[in-house]
N, C-alpha and C. Protein backbone atom coordinates (compact mmCIF):
# COMPACT_ATOMS: atom_id res chain seq x y z
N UNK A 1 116.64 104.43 89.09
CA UNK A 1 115.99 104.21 90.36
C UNK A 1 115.59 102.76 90.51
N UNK A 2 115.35 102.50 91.70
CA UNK A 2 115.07 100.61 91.85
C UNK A 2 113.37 100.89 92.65
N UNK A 3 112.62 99.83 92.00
CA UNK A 3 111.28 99.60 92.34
C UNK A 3 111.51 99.67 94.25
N UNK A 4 110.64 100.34 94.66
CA UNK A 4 110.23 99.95 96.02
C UNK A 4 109.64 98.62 96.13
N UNK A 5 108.73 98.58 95.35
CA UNK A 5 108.17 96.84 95.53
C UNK A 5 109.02 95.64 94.85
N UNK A 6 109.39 95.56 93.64
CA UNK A 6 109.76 94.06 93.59
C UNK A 6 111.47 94.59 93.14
N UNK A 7 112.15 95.33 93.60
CA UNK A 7 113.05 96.03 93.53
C UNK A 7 114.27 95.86 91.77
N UNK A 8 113.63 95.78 91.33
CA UNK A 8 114.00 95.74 89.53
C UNK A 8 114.69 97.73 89.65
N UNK A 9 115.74 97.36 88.93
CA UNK A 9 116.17 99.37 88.45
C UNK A 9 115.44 99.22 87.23
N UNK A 10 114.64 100.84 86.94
CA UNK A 10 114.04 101.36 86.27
C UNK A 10 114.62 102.67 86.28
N UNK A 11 114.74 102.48 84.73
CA UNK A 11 114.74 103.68 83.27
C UNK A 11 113.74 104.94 83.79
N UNK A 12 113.46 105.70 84.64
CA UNK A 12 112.67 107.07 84.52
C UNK A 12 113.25 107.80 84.34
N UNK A 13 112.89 108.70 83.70
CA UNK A 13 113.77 110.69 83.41
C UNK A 13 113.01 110.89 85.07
N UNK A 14 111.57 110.76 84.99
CA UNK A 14 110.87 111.47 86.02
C UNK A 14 109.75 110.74 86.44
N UNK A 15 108.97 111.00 88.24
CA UNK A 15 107.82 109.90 88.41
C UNK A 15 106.69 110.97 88.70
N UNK A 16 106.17 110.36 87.81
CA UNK A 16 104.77 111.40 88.27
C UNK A 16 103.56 110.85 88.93
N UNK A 17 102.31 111.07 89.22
CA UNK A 17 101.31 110.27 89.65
C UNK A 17 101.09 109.12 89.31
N UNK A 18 100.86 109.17 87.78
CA UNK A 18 100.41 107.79 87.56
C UNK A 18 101.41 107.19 86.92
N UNK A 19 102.52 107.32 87.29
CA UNK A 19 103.70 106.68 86.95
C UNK A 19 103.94 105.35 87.53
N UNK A 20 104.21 104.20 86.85
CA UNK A 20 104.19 102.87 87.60
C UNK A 20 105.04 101.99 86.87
N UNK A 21 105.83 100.97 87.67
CA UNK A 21 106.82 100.38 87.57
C UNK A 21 106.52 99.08 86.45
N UNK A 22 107.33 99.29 85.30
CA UNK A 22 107.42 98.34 84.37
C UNK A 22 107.24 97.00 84.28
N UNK A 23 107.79 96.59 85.70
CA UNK A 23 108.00 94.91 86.04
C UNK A 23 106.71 94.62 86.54
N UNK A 24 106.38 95.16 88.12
CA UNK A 24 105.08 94.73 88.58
C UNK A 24 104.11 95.69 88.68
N UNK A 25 104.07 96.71 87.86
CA UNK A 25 102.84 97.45 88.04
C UNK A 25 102.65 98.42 89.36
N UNK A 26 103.41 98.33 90.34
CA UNK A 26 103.47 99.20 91.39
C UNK A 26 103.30 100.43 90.98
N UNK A 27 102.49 101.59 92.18
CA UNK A 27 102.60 102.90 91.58
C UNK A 27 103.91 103.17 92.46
N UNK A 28 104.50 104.18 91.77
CA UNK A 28 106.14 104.61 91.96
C UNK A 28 106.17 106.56 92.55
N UNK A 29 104.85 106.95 92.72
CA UNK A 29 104.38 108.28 93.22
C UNK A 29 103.62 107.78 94.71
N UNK A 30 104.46 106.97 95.52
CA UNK A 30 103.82 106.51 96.80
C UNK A 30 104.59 106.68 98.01
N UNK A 31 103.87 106.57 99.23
CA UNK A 31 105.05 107.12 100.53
C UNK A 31 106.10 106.14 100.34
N UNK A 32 105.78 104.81 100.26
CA UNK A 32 106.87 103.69 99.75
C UNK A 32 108.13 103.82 99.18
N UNK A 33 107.88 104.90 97.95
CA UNK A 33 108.99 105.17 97.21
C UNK A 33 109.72 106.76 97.62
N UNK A 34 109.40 106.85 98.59
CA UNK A 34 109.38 108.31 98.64
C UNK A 34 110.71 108.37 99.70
N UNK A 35 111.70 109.37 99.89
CA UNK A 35 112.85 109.37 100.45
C UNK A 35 112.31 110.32 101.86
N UNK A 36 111.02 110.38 102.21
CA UNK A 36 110.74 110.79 103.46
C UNK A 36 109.71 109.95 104.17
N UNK A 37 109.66 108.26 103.23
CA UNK A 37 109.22 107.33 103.78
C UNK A 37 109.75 107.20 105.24
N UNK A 38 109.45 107.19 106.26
CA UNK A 38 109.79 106.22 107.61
C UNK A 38 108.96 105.96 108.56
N UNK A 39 108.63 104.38 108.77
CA UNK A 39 108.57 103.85 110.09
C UNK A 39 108.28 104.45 111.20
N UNK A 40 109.31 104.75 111.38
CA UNK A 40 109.57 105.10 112.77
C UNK A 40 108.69 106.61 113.00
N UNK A 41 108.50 107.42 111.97
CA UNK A 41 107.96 108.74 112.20
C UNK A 41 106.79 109.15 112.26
N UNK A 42 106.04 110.12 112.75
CA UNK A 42 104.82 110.45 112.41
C UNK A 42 104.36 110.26 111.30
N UNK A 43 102.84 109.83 111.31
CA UNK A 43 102.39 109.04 110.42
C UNK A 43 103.36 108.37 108.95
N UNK A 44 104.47 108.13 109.37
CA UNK A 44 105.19 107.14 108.79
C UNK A 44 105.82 108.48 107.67
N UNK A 45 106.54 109.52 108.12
CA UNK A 45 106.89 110.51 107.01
C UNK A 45 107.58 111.47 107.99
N UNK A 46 108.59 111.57 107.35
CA UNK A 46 110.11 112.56 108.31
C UNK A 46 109.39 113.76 107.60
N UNK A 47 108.67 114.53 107.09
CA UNK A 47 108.14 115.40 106.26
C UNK A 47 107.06 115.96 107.50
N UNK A 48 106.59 117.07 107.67
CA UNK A 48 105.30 117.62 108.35
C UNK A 48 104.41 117.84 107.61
N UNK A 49 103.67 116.83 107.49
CA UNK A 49 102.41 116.67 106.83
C UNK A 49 101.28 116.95 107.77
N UNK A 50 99.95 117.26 107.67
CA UNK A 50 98.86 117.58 108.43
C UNK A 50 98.26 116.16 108.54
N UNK A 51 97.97 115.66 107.44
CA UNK A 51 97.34 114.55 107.52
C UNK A 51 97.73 113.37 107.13
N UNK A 52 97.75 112.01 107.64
CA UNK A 52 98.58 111.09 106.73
C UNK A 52 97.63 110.26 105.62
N UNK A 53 98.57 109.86 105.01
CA UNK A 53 97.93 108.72 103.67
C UNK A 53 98.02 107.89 104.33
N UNK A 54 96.54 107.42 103.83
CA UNK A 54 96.09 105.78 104.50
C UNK A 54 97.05 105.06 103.54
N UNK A 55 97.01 104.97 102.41
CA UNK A 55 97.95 103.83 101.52
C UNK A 55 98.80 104.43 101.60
N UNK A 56 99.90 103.57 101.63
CA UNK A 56 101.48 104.02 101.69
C UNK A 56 101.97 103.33 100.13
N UNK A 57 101.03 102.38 99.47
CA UNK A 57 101.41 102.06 98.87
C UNK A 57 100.83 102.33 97.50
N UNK A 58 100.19 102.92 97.39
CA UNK A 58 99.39 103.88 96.43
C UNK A 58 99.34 105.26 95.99
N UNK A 59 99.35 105.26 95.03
CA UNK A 59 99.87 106.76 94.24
C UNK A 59 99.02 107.64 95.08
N UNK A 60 99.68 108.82 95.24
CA UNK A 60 99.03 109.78 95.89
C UNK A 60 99.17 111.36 95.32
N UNK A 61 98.65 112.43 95.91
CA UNK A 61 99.16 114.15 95.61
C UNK A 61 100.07 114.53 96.63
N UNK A 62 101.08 113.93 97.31
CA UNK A 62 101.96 114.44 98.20
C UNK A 62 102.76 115.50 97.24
N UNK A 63 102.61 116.92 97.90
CA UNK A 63 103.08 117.77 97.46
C UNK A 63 104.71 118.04 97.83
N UNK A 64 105.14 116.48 99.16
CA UNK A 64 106.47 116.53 99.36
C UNK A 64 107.44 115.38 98.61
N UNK A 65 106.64 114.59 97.92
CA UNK A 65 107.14 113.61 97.60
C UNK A 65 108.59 113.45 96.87
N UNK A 66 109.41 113.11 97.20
CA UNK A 66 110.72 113.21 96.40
C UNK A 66 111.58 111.37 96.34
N UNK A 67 111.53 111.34 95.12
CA UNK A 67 111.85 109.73 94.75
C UNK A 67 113.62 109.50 96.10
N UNK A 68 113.18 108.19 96.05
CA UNK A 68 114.18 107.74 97.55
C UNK A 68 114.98 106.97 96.16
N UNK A 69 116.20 107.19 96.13
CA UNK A 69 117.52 107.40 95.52
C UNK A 69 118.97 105.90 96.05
N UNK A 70 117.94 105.67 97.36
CA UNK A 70 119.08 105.33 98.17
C UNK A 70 118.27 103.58 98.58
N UNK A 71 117.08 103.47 97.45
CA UNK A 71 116.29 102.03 98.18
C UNK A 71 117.10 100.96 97.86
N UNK A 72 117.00 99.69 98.50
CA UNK A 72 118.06 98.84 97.87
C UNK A 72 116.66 97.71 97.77
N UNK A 73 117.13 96.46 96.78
CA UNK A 73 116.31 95.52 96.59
C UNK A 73 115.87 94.86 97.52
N UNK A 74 114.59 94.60 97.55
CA UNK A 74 114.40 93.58 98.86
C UNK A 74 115.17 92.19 98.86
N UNK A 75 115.67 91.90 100.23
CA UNK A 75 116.55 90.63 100.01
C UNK A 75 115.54 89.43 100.55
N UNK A 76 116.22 88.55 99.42
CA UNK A 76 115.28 87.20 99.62
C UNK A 76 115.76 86.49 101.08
N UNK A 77 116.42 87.17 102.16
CA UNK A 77 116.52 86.42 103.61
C UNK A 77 115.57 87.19 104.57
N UNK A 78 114.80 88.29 104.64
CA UNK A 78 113.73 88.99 105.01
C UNK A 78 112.85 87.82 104.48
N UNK A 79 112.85 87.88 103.22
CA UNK A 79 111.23 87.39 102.32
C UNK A 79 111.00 85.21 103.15
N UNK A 80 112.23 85.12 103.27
CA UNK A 80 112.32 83.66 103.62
C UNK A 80 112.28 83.77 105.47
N UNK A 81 112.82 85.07 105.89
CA UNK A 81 112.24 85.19 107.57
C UNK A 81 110.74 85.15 108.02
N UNK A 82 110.59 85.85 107.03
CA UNK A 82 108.82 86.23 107.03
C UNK A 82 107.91 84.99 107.18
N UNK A 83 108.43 84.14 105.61
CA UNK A 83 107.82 82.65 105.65
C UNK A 83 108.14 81.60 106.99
N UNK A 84 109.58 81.98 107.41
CA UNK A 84 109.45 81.01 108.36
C UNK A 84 108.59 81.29 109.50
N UNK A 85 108.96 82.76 109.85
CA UNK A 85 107.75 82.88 110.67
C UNK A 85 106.09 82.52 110.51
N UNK A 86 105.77 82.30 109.56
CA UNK A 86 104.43 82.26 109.58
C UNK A 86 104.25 80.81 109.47
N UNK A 87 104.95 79.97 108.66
CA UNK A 87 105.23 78.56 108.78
C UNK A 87 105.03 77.44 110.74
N UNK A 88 106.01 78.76 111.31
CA UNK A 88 105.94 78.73 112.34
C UNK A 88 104.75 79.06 113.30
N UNK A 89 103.71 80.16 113.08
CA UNK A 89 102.65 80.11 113.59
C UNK A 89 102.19 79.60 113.44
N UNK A 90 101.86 78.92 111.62
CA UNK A 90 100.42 78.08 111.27
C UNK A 90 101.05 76.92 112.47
N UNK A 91 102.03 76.04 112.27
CA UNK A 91 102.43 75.39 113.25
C UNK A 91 101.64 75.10 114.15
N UNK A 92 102.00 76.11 115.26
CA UNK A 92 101.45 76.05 116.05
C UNK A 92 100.01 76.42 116.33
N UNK A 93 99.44 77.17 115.81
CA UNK A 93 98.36 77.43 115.95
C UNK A 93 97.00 76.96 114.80
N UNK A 94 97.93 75.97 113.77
CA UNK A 94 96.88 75.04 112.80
C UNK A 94 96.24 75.92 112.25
């Protein structure tokens, strides 16, 4: 499986709660890593959940949680969009 956060593949048989990623310490039992992570959906989860998790990025008891199989590494042209954008606000706005 590949880290949701600093996207390194990691060695697990299995992720459990307090299961967390070798490289940066991320917990790896989070909506983040989770293959019913989305955006776009109610409270950010293709899953029917009642209530949502405030951290998305923090281990949780999601009783739907199922490791996302399909994450790819974050690419360093996002991570360098991001900077320019903000490069670009301080800019302008000092």
């Amino acid at each position: 499986m590949i880290c949701w956060k600093c996207g390194k593949e990691i060695a697990v048989e299995s992720v459990y709660r307090n299961t967390d990623c070798p490289s940066c310490h991320a917990d790896l039992h989070s909506c983040r890593g989770c293959s019913f992570y989305s955006k776009e959906s109610h409270f950010e989860c293709r899953e029917t959940v009642s209530e949502p998790v405030t951290d998305k990025e923090r281990a949780n008891f999601c009783d739907y949680f199922s490791v996302n199989k399909n994450l790819t590494p974050p690419s360093s042209s996002s991570t360098d969009k991001a900077k320019a954008a903000k490069d670009a606000f301080n800019a302008l706005f000092g």
